[in-house]
N, C-alpha and C. Protein backbone atom coordinates (compact mmCIF):
# COMPACT_ATOMS: atom_id res chain seq x y z
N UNK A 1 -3.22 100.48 11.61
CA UNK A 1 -2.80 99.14 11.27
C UNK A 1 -3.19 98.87 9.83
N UNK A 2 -2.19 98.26 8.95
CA UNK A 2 -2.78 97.87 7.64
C UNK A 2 -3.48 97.27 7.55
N UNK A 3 -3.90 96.82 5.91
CA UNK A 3 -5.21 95.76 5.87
C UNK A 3 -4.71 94.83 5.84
N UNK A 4 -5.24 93.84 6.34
CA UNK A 4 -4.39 91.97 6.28
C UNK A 4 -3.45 91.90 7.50
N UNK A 5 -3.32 93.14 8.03
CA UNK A 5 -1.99 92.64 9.24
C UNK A 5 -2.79 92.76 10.55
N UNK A 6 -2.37 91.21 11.45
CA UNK A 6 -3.31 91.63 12.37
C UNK A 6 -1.99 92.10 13.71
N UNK A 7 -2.62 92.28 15.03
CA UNK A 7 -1.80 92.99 15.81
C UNK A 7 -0.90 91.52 16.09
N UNK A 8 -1.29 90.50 16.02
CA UNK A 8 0.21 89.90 16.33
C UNK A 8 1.12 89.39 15.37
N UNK A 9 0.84 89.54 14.36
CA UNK A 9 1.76 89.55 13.25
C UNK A 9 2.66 91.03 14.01
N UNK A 10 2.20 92.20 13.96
CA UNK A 10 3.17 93.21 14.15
C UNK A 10 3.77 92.98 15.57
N UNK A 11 3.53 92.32 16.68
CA UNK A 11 3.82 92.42 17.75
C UNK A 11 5.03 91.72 17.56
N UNK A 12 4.95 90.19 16.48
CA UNK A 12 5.80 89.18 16.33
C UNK A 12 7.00 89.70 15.42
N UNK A 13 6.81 90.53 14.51
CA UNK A 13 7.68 91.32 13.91
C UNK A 13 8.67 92.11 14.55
N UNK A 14 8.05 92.70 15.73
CA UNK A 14 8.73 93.55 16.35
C UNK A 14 9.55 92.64 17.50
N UNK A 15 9.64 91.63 17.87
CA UNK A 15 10.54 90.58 18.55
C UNK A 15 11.86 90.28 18.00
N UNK A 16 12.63 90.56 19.02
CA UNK A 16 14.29 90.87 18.50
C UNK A 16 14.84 89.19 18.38
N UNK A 17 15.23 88.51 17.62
CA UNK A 17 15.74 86.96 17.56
C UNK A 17 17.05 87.08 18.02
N UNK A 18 17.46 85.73 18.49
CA UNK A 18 18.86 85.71 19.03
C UNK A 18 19.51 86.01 17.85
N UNK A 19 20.69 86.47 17.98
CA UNK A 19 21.90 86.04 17.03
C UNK A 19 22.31 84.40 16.97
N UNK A 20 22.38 84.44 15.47
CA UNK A 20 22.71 82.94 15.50
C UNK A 20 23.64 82.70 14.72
N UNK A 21 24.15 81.59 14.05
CA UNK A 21 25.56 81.65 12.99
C UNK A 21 25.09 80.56 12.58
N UNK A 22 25.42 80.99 11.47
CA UNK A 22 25.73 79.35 10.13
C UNK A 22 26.15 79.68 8.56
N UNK A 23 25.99 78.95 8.02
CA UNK A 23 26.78 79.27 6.75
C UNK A 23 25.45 78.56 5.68
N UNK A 24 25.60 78.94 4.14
CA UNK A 24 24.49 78.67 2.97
C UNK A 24 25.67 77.53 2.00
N UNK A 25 25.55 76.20 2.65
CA UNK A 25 26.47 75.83 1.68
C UNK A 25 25.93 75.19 0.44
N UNK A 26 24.79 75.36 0.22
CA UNK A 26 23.60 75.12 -1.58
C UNK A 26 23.17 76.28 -2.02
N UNK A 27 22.64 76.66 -3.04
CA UNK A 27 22.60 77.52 -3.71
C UNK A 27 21.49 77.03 -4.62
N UNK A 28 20.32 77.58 -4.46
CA UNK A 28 19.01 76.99 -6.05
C UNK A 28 19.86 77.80 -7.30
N UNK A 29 18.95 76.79 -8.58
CA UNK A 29 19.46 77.19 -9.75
C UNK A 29 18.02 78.06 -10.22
N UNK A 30 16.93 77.95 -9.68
CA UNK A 30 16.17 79.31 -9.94
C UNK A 30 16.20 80.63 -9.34
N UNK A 31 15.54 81.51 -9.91
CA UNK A 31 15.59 82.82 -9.29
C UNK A 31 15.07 82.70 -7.67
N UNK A 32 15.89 82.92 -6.75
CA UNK A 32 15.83 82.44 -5.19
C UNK A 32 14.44 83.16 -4.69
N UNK A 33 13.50 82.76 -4.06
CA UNK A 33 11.93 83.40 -3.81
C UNK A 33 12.52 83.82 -1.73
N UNK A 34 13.67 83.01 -1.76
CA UNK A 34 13.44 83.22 -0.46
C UNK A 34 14.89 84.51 -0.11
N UNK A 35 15.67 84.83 -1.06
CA UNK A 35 16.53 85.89 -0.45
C UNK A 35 15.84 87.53 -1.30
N UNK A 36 15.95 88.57 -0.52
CA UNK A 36 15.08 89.53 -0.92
C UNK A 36 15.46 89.95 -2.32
N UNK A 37 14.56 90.49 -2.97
CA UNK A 37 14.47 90.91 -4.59
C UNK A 37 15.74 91.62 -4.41
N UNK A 38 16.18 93.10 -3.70
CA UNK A 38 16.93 93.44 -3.72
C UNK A 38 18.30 93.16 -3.43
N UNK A 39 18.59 91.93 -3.19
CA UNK A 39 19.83 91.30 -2.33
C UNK A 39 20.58 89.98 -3.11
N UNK A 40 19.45 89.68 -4.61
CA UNK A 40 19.85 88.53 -4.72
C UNK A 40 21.23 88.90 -5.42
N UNK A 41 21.40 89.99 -6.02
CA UNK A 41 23.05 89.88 -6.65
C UNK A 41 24.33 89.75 -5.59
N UNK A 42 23.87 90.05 -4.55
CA UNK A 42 24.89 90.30 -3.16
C UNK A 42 25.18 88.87 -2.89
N UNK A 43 23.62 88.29 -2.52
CA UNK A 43 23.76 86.95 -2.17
C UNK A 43 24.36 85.71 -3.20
N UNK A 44 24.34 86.02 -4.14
CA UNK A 44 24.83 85.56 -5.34
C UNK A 44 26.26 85.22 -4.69
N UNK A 45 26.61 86.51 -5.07
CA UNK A 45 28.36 86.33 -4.69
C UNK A 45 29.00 85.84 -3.28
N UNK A 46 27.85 85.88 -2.52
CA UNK A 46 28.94 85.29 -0.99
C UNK A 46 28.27 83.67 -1.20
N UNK A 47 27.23 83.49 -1.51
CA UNK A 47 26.77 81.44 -1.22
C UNK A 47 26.60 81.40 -2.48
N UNK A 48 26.57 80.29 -2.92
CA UNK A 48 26.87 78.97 -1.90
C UNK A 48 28.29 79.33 -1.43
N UNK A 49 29.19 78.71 -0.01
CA UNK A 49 30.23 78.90 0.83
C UNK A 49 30.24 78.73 2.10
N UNK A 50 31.47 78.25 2.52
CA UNK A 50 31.45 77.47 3.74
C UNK A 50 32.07 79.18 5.17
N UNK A 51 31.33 80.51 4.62
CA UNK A 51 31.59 81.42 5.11
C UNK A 51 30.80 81.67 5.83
N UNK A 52 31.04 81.56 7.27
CA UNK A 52 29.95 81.92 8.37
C UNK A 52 28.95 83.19 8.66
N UNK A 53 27.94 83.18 8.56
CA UNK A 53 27.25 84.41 8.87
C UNK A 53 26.28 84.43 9.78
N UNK A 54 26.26 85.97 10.23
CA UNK A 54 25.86 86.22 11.61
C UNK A 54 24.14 87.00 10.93
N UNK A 55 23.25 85.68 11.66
CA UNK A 55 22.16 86.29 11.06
C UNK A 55 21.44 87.09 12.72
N UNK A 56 20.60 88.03 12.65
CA UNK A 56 20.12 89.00 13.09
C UNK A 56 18.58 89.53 12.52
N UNK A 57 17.64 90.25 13.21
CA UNK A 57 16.74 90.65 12.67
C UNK A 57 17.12 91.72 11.57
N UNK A 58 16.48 92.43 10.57
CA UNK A 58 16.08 93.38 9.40
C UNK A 58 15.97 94.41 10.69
N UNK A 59 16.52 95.64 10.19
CA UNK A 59 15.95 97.45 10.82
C UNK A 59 14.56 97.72 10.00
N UNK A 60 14.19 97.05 8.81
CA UNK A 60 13.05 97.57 8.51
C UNK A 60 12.04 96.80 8.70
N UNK A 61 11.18 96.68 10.02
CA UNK A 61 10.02 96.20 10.15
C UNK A 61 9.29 95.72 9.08
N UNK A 62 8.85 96.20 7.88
CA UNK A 62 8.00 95.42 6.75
C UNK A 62 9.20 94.10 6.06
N UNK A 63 10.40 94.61 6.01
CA UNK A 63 11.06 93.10 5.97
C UNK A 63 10.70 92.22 7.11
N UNK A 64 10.94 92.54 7.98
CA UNK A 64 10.56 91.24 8.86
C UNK A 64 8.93 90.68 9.51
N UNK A 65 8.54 91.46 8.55
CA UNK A 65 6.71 91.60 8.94
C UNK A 65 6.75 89.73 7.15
N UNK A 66 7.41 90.48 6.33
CA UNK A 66 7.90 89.31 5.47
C UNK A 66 8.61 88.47 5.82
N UNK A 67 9.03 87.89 6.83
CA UNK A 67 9.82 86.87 7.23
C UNK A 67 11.55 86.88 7.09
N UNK A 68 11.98 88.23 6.29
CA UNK A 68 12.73 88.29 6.36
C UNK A 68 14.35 88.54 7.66
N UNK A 69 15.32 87.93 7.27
CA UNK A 69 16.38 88.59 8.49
C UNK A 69 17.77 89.11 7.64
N UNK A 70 18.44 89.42 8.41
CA UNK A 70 19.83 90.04 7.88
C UNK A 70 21.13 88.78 8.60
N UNK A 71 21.67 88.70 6.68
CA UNK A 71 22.40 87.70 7.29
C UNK A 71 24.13 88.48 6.93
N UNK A 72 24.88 88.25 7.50
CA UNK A 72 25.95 89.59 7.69
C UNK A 72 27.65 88.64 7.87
N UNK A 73 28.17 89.30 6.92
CA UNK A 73 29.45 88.40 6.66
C UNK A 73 30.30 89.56 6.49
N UNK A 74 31.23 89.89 8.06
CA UNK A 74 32.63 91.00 7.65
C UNK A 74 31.39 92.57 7.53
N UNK A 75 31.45 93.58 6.14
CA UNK A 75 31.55 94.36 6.03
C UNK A 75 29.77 93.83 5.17
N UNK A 76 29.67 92.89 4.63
CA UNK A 76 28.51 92.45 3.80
C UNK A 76 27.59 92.08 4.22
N UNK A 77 26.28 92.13 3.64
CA UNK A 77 25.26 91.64 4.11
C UNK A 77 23.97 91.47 3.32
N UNK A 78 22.96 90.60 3.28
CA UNK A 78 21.80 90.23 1.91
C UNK A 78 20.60 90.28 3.35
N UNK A 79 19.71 90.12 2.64
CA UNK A 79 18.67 90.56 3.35
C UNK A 79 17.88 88.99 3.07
N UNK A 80 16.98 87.71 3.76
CA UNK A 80 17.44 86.61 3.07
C UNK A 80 16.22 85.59 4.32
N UNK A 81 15.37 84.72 4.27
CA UNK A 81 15.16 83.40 4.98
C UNK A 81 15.86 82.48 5.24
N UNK A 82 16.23 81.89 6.23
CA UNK A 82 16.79 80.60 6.33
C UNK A 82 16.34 79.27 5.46
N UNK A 83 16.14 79.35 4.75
CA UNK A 83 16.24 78.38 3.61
C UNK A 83 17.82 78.09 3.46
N UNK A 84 18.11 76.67 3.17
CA UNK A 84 19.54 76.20 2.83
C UNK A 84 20.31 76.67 3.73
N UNK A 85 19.94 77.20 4.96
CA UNK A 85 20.84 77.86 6.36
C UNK A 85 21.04 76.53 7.19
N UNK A 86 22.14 76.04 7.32
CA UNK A 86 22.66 75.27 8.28
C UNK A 86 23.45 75.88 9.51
N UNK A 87 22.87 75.97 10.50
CA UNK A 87 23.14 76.96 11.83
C UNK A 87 24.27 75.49 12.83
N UNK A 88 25.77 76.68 12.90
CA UNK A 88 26.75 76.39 13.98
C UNK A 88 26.96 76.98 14.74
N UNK A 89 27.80 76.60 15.60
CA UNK A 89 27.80 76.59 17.08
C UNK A 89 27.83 78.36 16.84
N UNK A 90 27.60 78.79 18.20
CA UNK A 90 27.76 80.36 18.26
C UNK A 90 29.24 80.88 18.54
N UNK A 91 29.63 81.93 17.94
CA UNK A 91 31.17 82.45 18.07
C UNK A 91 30.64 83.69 18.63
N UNK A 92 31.97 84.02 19.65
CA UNK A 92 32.30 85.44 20.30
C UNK A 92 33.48 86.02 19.53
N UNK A 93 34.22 85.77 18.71
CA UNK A 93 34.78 86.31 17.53
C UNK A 93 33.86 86.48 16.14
N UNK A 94 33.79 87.91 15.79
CA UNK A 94 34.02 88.38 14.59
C UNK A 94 34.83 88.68 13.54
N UNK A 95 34.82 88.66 12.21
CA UNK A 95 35.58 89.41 11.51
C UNK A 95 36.07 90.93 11.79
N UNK A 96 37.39 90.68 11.55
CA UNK A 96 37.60 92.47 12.20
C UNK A 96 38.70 92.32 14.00
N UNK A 97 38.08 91.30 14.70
CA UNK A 97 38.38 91.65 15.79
C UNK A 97 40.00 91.15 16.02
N UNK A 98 40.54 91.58 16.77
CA UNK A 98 42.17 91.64 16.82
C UNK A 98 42.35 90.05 18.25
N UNK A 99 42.87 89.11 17.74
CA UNK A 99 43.13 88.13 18.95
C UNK A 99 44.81 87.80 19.14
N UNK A 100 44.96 86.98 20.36
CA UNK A 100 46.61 86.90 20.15
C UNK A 100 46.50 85.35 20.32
N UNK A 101 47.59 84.66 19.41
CA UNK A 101 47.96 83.44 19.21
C UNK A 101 48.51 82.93 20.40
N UNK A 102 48.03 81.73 20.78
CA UNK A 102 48.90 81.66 22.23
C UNK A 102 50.24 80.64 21.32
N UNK A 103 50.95 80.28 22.33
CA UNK A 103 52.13 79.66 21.94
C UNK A 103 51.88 77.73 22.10
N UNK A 104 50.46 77.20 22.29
CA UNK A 104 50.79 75.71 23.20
C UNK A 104 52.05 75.42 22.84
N UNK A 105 52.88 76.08 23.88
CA UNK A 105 53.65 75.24 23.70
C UNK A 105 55.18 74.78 22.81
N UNK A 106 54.66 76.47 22.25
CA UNK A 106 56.09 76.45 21.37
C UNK A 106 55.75 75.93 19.87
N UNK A 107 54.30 75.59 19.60
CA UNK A 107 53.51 74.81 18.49
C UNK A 107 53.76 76.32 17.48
N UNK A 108 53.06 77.30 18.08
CA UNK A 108 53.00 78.56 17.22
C UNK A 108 53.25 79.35 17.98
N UNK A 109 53.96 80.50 16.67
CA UNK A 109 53.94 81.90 16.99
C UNK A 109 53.61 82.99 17.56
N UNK A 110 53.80 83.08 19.36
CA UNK A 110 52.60 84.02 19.61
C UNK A 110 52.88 85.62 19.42
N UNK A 111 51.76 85.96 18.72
CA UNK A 111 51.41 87.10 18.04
C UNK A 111 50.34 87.77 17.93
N UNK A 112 50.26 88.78 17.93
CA UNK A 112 48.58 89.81 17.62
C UNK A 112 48.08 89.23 16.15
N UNK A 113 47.12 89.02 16.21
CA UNK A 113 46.66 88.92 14.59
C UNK A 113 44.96 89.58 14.07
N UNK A 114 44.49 89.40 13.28
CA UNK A 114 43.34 89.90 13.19
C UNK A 114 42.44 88.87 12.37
N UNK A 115 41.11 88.43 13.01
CA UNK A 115 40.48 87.77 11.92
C UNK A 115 39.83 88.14 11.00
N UNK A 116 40.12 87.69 9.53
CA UNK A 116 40.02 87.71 8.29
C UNK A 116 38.94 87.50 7.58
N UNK A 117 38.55 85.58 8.10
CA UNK A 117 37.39 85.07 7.69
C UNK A 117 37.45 83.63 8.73
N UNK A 118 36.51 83.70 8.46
CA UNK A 118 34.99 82.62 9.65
C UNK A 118 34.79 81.85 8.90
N UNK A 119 35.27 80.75 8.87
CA UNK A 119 34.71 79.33 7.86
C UNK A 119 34.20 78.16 8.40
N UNK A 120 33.43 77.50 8.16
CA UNK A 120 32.98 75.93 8.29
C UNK A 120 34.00 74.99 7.70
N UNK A 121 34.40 74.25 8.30
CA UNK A 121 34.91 73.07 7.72
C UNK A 121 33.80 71.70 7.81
N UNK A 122 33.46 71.05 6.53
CA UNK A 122 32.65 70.17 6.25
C UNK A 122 33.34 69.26 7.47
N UNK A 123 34.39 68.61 7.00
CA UNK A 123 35.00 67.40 7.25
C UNK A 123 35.24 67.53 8.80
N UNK A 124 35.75 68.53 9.38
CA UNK A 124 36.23 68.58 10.65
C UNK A 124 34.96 68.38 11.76
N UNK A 125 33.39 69.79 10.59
CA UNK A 125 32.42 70.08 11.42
C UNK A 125 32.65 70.97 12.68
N UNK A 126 33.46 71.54 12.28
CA UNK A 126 34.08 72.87 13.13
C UNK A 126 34.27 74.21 12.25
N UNK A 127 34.27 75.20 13.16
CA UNK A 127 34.42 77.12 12.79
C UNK A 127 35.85 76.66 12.40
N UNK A 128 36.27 77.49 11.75
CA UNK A 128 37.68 77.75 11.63
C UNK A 128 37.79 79.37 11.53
N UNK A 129 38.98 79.64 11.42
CA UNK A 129 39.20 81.17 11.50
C UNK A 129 40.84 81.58 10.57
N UNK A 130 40.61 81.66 9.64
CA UNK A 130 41.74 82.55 8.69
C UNK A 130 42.36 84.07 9.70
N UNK A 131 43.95 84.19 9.60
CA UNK A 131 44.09 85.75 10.49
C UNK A 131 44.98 85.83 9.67
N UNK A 132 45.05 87.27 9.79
CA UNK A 132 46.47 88.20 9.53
C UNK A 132 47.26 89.24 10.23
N UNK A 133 48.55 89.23 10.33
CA UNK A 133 49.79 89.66 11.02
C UNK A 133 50.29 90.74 9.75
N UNK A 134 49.59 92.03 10.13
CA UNK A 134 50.10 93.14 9.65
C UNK A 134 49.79 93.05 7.83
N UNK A 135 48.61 92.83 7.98
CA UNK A 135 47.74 92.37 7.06
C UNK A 135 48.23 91.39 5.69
N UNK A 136 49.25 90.61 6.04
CA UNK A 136 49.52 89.41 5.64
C UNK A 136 48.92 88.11 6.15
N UNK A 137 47.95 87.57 5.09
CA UNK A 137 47.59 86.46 5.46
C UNK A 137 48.42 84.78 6.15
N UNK A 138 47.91 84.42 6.91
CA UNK A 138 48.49 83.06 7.79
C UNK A 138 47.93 81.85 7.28
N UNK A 139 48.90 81.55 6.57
CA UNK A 139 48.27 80.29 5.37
C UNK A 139 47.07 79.20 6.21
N UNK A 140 47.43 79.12 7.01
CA UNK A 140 47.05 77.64 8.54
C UNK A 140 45.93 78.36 8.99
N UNK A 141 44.74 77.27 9.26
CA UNK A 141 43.32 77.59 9.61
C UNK A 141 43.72 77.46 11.28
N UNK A 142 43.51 78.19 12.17
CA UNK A 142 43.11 78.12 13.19
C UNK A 142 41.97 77.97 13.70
N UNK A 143 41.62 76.93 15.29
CA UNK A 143 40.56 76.69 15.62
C UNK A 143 40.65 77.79 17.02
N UNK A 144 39.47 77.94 17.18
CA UNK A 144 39.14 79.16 18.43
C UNK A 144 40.09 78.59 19.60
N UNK A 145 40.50 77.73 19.84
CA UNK A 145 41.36 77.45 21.10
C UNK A 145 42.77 77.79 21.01
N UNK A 146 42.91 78.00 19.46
CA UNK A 146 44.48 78.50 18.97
C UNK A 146 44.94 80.11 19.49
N UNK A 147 43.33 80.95 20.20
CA UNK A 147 43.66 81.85 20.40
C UNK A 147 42.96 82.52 21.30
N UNK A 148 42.77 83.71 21.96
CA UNK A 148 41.63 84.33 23.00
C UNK A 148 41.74 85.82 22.11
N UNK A 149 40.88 85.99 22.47
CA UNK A 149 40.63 87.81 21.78
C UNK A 149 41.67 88.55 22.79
N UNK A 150 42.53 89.99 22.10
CA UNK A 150 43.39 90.72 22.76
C UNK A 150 42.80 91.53 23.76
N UNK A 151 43.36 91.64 24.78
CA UNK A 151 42.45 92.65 25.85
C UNK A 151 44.08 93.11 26.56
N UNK A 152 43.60 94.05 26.80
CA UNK A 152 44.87 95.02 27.92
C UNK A 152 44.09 95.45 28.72
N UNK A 153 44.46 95.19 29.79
CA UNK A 153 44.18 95.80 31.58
C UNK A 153 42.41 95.77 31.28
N UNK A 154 41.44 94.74 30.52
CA UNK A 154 40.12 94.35 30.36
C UNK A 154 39.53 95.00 29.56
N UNK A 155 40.53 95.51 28.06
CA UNK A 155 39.90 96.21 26.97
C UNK A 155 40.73 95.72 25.40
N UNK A 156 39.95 95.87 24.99
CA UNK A 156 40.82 95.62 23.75
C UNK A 156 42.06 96.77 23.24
N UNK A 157 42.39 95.84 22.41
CA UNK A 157 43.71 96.87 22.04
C UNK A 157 43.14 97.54 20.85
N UNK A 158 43.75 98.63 21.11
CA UNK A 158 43.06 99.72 20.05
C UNK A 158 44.30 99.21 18.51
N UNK A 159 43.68 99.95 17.57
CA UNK A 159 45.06 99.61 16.16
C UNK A 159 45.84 100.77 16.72
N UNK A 160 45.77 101.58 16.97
CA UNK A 160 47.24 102.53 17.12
C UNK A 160 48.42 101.73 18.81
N UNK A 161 47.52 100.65 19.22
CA UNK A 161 48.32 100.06 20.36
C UNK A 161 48.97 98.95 19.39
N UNK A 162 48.14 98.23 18.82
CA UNK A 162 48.96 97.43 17.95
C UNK A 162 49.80 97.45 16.74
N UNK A 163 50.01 98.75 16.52
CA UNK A 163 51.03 99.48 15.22
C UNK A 163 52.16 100.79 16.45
N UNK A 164 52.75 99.75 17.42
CA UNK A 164 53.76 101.12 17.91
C UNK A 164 54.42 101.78 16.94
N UNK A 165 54.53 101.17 15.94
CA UNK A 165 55.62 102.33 15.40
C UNK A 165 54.52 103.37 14.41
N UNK A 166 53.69 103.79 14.55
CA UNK A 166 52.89 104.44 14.03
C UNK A 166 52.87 105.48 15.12
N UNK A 167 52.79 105.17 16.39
CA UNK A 167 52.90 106.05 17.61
C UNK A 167 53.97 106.63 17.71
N UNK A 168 55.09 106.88 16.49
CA UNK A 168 55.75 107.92 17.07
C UNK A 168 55.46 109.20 16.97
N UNK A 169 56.19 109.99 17.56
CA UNK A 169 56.07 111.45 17.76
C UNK A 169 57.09 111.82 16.42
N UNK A 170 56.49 112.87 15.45
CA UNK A 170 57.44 113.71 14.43
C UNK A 170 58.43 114.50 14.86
N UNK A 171 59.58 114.27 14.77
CA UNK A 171 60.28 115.99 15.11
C UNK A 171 60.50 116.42 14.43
């Protein structure tokens, strides 16, 4: 055991936190003490923004022995305290995942699409969700009821199910 660390500091370190969601919509104008030395250029560029992120514990124990967590947007991610973290509701959609538009109704298009980006809306105080249809963006924010995640016979659809014409055979 190191010097200064006692066993429940490491015990408490090693405790997995829920997943939670929220977005950094302030930004300090000093050098940030609370997102990690190594992360602040990353973090720079995604906050301040009303872009949802999925925070999670650090893989490296001495980050989170520092209080640190991993906060994770799409393909990105800063290493970071909840400072200026305003936490919303929890989503079962990610970026990445493939959902289908239902129709209420003849309102919209129903279609496979894929989500893009995860946003907060101030004013509404709701997730929103940006998609794209064959990787053309869908100008119109959808709210999670606009759609259910794709599943076939209780699985998702793979991309070669949702690109048939990629499935053909060469002759």
């Amino acid at each position: 055991m190191g010097e200064g660390v006692s066993e429940v500091q490491i015990a408490h370190s090693e405790l997995k936190q829920p997943t939670k969601f929220g977005v950094f919509l302030w930004w300090t104008e000093q050098s940030p003490t609370w997102v990690h030395p190594d992360d602040v250029e990353i973090a720079d560029n995604l906050i301040p923004s009303n872009r949802v992120f999925v925070r999670s514990n650090c893989s490296n124990a001495s980050d989170r022995e520092l209080g640190f967590s991993k906060f994770q947007y799409g393909a990105e991610f800063f290493r970071g305290k909840p400072a200026l973290w305003l936490e919303v509701p929890h989503q079962d959609i990610e970026i990445g995942d493939r959902v289908e538009i239902k129709s209420q109704s003849g309102k919209l298009k129903p279609q496979i699409a894929c989500v893009t980006d995860i946003l907060w809306s101030r004013s509404r105080r709701t997730v929103e969700f940006l998609l794209s249809v064959n990787q053309i963006l869908i100008r119109r924010h959808f709210l999670v009821s606009d759609f259910r995640p794709a599943h076939r016979l209780g699985r998702h659809l793979s991309s070669r199910e949702l690109r048939p014409q990629t499935n053909r055979i060469a002759n």
